[in-house]
PDB file of N, CA and C in Angstrom:
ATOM      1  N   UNK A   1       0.844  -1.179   0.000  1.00  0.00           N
ATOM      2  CA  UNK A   1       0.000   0.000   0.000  1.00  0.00           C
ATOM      3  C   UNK A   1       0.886   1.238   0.000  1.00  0.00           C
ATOM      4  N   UNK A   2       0.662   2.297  -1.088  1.00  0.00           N
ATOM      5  CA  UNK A   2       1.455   3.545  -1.401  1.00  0.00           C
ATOM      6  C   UNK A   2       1.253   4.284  -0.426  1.00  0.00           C
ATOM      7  N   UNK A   3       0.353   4.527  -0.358  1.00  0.00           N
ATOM      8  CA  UNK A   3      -0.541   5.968   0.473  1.00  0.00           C
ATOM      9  C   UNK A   3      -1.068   5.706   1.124  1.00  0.00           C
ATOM     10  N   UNK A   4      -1.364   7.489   2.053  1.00  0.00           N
ATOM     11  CA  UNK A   4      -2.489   7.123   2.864  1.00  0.00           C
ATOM     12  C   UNK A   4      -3.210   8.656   2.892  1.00  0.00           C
ATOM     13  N   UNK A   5      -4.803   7.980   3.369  1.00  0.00           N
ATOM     14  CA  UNK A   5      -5.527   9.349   3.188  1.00  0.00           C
ATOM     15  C   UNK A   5      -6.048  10.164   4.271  1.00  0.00           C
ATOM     16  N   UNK A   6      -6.568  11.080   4.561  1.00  0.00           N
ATOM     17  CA  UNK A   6      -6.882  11.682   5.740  1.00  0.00           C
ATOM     18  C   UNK A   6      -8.366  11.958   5.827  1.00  0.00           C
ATOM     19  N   UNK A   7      -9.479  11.649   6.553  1.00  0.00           N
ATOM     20  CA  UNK A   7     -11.185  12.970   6.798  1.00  0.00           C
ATOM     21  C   UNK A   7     -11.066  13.224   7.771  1.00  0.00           C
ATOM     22  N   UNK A   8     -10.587  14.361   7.674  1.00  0.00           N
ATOM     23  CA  UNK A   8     -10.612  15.165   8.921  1.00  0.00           C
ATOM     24  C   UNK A   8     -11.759  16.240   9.109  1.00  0.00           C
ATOM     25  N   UNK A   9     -12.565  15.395  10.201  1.00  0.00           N
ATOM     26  CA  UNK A   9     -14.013  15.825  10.376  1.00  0.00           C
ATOM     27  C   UNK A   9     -13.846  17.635  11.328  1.00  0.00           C
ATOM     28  N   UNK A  10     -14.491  18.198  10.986  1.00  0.00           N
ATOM     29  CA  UNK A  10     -15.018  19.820  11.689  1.00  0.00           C
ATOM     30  C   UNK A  10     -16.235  20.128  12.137  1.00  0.00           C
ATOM     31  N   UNK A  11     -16.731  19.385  13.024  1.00  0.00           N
ATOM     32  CA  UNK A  11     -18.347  19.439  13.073  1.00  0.00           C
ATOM     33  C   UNK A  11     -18.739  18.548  12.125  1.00  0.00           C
ATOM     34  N   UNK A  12     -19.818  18.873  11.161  1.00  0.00           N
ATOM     35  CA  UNK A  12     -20.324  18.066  10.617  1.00  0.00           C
ATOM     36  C   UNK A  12     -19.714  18.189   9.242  1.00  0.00           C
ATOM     37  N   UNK A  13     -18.402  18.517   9.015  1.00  0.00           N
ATOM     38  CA  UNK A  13     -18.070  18.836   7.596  1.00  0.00           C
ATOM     39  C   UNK A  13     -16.623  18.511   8.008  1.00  0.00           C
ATOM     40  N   UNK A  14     -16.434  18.154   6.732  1.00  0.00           N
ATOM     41  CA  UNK A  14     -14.614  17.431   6.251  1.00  0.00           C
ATOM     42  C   UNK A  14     -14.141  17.809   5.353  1.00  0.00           C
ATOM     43  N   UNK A  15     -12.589  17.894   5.553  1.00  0.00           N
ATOM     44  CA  UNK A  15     -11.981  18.775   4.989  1.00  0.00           C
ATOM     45  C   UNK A  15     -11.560  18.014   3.853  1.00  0.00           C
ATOM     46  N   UNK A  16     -10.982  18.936   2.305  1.00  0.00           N
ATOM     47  CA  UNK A  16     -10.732  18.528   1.289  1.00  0.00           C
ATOM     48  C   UNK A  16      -9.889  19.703   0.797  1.00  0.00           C
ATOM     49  N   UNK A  17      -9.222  19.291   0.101  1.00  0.00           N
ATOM     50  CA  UNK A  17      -8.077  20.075  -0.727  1.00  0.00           C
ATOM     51  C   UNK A  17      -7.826  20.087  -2.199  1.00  0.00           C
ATOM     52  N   UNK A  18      -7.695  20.973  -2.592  1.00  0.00           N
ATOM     53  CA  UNK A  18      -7.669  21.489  -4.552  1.00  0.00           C
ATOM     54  C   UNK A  18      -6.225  21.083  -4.834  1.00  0.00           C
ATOM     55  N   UNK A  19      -6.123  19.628  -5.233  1.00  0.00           N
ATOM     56  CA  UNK A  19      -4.919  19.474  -5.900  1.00  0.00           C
ATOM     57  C   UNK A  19      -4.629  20.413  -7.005  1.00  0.00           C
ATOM     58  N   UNK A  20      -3.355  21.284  -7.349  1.00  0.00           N
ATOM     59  CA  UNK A  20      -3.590  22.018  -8.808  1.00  0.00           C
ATOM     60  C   UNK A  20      -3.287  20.794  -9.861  1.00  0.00           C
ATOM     61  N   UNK A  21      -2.460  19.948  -9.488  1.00  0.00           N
ATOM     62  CA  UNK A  21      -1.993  18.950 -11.026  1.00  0.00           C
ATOM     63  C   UNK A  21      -3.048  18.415 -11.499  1.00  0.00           C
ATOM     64  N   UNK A  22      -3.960  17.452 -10.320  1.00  0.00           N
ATOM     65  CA  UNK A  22      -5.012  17.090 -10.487  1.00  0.00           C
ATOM     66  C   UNK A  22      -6.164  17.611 -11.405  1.00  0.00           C
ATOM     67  N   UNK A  23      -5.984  19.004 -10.658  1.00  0.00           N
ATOM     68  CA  UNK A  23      -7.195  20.134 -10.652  1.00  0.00           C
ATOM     69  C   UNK A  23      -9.114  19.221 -10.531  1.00  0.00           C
ATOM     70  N   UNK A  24      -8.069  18.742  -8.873  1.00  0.00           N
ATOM     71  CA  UNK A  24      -9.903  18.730  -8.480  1.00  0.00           C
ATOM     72  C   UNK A  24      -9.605  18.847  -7.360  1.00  0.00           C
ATOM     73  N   UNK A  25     -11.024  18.081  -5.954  1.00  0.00           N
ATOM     74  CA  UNK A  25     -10.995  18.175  -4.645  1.00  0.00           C
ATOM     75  C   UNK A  25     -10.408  16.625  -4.132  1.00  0.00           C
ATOM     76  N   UNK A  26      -9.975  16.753  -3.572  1.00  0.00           N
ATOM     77  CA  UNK A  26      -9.437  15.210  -2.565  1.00  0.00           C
ATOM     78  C   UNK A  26      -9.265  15.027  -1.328  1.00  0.00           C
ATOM     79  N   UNK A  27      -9.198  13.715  -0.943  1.00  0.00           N
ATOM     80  CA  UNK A  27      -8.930  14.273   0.619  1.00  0.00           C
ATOM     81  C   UNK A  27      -7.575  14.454   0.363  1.00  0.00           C
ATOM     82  N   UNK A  28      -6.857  14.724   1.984  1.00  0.00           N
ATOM     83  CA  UNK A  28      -5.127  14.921   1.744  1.00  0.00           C
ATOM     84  C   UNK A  28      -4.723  13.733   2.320  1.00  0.00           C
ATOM     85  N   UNK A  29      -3.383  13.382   1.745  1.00  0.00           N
ATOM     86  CA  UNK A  29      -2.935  12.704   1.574  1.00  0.00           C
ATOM     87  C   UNK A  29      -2.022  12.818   0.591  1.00  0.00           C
ATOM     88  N   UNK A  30      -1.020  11.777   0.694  1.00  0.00           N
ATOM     89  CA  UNK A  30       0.434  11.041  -0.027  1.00  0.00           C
ATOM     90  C   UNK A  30       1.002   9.753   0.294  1.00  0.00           C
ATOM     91  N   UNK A  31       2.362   9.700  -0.284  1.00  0.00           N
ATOM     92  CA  UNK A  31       2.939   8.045  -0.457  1.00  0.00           C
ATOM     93  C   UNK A  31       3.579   8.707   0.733  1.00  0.00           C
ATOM     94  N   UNK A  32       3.204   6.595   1.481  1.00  0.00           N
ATOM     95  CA  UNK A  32       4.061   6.030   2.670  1.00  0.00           C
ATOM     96  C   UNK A  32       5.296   6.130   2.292  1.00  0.00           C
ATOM     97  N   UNK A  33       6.288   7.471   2.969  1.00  0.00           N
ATOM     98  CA  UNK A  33       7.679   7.446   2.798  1.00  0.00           C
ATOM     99  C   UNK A  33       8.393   5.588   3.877  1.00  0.00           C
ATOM    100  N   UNK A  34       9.494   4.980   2.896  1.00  0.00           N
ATOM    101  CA  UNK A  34      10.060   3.877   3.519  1.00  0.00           C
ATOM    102  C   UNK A  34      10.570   4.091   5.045  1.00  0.00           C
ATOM    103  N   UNK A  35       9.937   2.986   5.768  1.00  0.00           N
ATOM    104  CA  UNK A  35      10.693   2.952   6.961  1.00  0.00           C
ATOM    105  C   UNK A  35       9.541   3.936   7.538  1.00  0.00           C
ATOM    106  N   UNK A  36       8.537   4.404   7.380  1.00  0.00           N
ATOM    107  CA  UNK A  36       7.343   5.524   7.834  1.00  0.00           C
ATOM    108  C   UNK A  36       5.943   4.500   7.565  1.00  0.00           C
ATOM    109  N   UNK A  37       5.287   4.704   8.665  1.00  0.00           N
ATOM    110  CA  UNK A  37       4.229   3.910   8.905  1.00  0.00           C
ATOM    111  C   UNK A  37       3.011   4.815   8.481  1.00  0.00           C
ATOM    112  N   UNK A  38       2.045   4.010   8.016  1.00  0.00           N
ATOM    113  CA  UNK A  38       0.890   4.315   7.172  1.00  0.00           C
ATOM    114  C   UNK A  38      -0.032   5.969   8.116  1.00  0.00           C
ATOM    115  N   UNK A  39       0.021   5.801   9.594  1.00  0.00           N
ATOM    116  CA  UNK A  39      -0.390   6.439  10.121  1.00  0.00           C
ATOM    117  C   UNK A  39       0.334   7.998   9.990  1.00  0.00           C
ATOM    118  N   UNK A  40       1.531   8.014  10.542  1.00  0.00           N
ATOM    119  CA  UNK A  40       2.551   8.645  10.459  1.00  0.00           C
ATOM    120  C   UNK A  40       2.081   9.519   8.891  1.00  0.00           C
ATOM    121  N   UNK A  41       2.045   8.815   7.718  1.00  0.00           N
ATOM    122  CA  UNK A  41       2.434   9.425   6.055  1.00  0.00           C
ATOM    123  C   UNK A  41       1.330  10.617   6.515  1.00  0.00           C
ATOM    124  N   UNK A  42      -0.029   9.985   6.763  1.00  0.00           N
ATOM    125  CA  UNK A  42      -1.554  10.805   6.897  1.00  0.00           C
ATOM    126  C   UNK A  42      -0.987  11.667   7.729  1.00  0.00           C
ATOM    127  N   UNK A  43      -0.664  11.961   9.016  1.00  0.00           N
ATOM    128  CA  UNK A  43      -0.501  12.980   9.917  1.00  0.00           C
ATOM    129  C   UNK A  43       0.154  13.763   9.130  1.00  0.00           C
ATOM    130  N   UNK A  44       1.957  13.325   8.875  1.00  0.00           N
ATOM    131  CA  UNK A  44       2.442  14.480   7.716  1.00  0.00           C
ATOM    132  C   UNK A  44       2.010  14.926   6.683  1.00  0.00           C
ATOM    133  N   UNK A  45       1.156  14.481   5.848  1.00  0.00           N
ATOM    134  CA  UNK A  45       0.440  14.506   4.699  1.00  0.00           C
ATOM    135  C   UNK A  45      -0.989  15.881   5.124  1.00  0.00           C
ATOM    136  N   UNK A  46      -1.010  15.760   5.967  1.00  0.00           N
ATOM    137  CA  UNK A  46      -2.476  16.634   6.852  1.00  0.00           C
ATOM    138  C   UNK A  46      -1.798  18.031   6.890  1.00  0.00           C
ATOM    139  N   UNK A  47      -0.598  17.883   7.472  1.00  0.00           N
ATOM    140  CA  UNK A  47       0.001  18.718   8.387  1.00  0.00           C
ATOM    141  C   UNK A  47       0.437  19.833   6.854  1.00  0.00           C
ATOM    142  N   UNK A  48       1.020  19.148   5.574  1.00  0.00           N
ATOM    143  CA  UNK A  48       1.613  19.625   4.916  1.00  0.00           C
ATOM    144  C   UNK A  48       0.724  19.969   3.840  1.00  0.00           C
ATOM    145  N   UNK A  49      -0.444  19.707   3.646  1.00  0.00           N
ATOM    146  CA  UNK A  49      -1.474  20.074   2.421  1.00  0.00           C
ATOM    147  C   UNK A  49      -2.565  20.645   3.272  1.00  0.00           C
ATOM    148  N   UNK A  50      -2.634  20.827   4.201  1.00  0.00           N
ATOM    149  CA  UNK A  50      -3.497  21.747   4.776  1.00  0.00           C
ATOM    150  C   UNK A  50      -3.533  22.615   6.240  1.00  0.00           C
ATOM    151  N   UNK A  51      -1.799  22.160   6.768  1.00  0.00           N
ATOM    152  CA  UNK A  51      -1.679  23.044   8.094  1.00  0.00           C
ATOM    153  C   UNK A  51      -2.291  22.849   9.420  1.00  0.00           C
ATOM    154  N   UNK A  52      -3.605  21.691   8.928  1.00  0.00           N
ATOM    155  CA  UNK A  52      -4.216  21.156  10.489  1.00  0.00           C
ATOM    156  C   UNK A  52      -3.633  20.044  10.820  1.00  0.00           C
ATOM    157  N   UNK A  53      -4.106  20.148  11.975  1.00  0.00           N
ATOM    158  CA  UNK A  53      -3.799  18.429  13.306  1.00  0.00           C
ATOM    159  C   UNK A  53      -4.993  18.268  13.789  1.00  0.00           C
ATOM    160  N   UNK A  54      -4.873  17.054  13.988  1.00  0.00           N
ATOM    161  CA  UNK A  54      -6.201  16.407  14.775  1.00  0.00           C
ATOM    162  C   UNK A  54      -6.046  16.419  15.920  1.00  0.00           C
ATOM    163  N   UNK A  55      -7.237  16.974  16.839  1.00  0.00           N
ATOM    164  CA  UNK A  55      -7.082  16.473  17.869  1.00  0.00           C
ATOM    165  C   UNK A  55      -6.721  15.147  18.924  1.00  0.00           C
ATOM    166  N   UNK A  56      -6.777  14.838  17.972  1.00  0.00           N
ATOM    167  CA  UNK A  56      -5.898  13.042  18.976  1.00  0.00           C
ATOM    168  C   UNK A  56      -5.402  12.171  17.982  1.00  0.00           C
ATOM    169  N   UNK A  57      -4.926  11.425  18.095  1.00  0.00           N
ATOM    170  CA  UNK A  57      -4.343  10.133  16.960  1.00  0.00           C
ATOM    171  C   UNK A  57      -5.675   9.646  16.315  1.00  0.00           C
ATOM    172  N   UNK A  58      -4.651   9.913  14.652  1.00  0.00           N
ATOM    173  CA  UNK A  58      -5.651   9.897  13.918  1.00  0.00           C
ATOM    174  C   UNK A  58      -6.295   7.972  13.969  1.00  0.00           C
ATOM    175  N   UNK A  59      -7.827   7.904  14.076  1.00  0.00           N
ATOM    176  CA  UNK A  59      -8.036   6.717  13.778  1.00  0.00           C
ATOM    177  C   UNK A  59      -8.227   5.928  12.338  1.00  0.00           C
ATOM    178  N   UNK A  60      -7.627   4.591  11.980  1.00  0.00           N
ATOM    179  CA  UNK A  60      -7.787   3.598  10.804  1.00  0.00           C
ATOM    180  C   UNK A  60      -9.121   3.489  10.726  1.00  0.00           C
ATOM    181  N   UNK A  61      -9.780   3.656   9.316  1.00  0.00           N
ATOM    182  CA  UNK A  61     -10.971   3.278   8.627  1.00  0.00           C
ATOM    183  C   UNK A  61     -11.087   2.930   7.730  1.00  0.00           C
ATOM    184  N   UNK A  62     -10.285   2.261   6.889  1.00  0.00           N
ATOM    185  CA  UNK A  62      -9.945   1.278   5.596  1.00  0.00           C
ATOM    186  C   UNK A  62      -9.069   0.867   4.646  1.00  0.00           C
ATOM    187  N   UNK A  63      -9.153   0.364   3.835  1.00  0.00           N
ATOM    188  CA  UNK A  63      -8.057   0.772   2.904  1.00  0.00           C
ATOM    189  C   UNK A  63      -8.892   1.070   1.717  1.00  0.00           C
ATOM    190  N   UNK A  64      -8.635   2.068   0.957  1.00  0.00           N
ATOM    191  CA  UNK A  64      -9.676   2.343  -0.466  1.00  0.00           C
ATOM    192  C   UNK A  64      -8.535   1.610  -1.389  1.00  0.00           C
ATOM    193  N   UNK A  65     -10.052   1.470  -2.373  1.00  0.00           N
ATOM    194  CA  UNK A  65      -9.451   1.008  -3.836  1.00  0.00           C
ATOM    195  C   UNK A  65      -9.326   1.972  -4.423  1.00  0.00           C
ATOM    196  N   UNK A  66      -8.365   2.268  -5.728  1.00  0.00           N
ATOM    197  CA  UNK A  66      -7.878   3.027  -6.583  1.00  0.00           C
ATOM    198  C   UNK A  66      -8.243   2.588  -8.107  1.00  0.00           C
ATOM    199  N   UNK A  67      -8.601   2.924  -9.389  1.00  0.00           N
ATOM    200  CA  UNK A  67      -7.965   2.542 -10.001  1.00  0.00           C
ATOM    201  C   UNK A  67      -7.540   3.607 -11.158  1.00  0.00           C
ATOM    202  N   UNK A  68      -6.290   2.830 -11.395  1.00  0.00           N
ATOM    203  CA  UNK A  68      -5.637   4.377 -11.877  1.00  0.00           C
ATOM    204  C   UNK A  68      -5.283   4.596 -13.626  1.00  0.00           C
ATOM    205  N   UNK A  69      -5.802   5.600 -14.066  1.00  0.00           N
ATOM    206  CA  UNK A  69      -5.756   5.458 -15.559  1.00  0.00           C
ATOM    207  C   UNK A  69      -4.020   5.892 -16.015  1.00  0.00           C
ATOM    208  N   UNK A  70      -3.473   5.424 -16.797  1.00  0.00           N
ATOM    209  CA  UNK A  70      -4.371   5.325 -18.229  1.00  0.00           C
ATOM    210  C   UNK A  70      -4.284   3.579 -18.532  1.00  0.00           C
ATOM    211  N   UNK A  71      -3.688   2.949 -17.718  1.00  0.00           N
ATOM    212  CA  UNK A  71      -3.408   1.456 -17.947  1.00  0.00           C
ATOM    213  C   UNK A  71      -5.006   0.497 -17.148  1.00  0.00           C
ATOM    214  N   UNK A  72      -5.576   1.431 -15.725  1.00  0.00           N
ATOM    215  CA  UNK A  72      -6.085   0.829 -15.306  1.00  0.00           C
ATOM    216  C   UNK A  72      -5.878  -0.387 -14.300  1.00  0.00           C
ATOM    217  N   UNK A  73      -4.405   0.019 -13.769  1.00  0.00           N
ATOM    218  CA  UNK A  73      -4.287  -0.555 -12.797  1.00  0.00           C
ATOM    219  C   UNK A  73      -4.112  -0.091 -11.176  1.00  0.00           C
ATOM    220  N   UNK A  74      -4.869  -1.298 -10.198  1.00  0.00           N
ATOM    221  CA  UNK A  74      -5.603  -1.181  -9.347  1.00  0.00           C
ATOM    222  C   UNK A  74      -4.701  -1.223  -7.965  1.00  0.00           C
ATOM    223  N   UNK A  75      -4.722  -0.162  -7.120  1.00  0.00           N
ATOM    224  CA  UNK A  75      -3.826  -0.022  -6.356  1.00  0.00           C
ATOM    225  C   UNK A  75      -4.748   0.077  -5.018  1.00  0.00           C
ATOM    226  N   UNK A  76      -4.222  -0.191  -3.444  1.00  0.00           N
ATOM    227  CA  UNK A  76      -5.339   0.217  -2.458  1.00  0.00           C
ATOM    228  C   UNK A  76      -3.846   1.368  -1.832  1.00  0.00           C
ATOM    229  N   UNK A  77      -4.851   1.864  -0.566  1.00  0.00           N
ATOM    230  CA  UNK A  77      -3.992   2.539   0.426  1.00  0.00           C
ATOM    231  C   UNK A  77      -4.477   2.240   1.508  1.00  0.00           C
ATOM    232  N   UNK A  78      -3.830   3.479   2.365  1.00  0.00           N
ATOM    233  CA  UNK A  78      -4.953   3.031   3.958  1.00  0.00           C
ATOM    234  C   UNK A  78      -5.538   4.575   4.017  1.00  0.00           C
ATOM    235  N   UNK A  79      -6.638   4.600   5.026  1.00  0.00           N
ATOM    236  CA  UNK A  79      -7.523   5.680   5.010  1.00  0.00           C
ATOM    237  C   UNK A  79      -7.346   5.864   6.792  1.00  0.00           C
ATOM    238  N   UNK A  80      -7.718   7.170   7.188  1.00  0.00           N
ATOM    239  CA  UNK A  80      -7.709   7.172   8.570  1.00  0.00           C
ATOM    240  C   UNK A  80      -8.715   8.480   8.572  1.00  0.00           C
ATOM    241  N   UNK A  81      -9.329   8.601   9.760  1.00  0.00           N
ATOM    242  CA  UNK A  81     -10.159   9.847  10.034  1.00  0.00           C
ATOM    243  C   UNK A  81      -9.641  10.392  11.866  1.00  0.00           C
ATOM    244  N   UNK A  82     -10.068  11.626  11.424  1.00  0.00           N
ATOM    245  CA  UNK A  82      -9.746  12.417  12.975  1.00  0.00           C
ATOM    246  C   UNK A  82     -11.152  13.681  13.137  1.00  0.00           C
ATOM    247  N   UNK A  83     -10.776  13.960  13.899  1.00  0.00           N
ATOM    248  CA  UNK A  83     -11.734  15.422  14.622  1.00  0.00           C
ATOM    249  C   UNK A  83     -10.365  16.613  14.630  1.00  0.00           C
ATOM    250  N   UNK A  84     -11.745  17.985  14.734  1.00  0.00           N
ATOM    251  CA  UNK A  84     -10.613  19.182  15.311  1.00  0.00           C
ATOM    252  C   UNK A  84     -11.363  19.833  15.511  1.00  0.00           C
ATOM    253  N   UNK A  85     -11.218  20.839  16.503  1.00  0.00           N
ATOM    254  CA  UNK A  85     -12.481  21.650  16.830  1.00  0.00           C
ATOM    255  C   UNK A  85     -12.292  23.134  16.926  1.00  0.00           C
ATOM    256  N   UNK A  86     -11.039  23.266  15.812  1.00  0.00           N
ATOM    257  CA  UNK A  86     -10.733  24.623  15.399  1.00  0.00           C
ATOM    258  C   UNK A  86      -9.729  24.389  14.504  1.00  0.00           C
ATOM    259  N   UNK A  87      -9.873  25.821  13.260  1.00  0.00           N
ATOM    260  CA  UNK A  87      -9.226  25.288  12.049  1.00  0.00           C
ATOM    261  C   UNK A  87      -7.929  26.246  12.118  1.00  0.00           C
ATOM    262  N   UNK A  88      -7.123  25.997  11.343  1.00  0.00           N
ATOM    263  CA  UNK A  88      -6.110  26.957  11.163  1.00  0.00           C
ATOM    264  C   UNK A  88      -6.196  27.323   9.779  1.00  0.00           C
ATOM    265  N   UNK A  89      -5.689  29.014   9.712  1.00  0.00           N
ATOM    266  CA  UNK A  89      -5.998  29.843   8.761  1.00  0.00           C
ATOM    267  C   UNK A  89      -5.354  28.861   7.502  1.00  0.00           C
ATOM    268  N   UNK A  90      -5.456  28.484   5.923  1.00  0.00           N
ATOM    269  CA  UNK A  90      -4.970  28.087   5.071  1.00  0.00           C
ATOM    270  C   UNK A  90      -3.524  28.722   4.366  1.00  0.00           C
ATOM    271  N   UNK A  91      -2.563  28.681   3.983  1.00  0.00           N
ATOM    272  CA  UNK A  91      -1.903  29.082   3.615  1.00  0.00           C
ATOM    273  C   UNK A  91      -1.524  28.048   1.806  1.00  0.00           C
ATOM    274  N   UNK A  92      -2.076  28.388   0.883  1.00  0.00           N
ATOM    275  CA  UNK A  92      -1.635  28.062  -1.057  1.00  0.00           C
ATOM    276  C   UNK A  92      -0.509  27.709  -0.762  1.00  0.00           C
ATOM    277  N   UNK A  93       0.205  26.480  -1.089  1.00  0.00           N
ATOM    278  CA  UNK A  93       1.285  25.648  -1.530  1.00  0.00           C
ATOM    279  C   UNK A  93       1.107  25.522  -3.044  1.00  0.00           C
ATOM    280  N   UNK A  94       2.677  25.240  -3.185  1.00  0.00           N
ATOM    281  CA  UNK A  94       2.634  24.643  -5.195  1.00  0.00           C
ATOM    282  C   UNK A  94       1.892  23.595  -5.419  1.00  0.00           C
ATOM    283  N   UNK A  95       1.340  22.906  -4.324  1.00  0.00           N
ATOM    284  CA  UNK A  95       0.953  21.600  -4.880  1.00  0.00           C
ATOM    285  C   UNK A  95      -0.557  21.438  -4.296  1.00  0.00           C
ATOM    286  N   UNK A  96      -1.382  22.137  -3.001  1.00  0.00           N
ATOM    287  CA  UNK A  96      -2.722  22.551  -3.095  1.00  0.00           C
ATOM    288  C   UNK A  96      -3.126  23.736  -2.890  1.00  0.00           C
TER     289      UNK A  96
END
C-alpha cells in the first residue's frame, strides 16, 4: 500500500483540498515514505497540504481502492479519520 488518506471531520463537515496537477478536490494525503508507517504518512500529509492536526491520533478506517488510468491498474492505500475543533488559517502551496 502507497498511500495514505486523511477525513478530517469539523463538526459536521470534512476537509478537502484542490490538488492544482489534479485540478480537483481530494482528501489529503500522499505516499508512505520507507521505513514511515501508514499512520505517520496521513498525519504528515495533513500537516503539509493543509496546516491542520487532529485532535488526537488519527483513527484507521480502511483501505480504499484506486484505479488508476491510463493502464487501469488497481492499487489500495490506507484511510484514517480524525476530529478538530478549530481550524487553522490556510496558507496556497505549489501543490494545493
Amino acid at each position: 500500500m502507497p498511500l495514505a488518506l486523511v477525513a478530517l471531520w469539523y463538526g459536521d463537515r470534512v476537509l478537502m483540498v484542490f490538488d492544482r496537477f489534479r485540478q480537483g478536490w481530494e482528501l489529503p494525503g500522499g505516499l508512505i515514505e520507507p521505513g514511515g508507517s501508514p499512520r505517520q504518512a496521513a498525519a504528515r500529509e495533513l500537516l503539509e497540504e493543509s496546516g491542520q492536526t487532529p485532535e488526537g491520533p488519527l483513527r484507521f478506517v480502511g483501505y480504499p481502492r484506486f484505479t488508476l488510468a491510463p493502464d487501469q491498474r488497481v492499487e489500495y492505500g490506507t484511510s484514517f479519520s480524525g476530529r478538530c475543533a478549530e481550524t487553522i488559517a490556510f496558507r496556497p502551496n505549489e501543490q494545493v
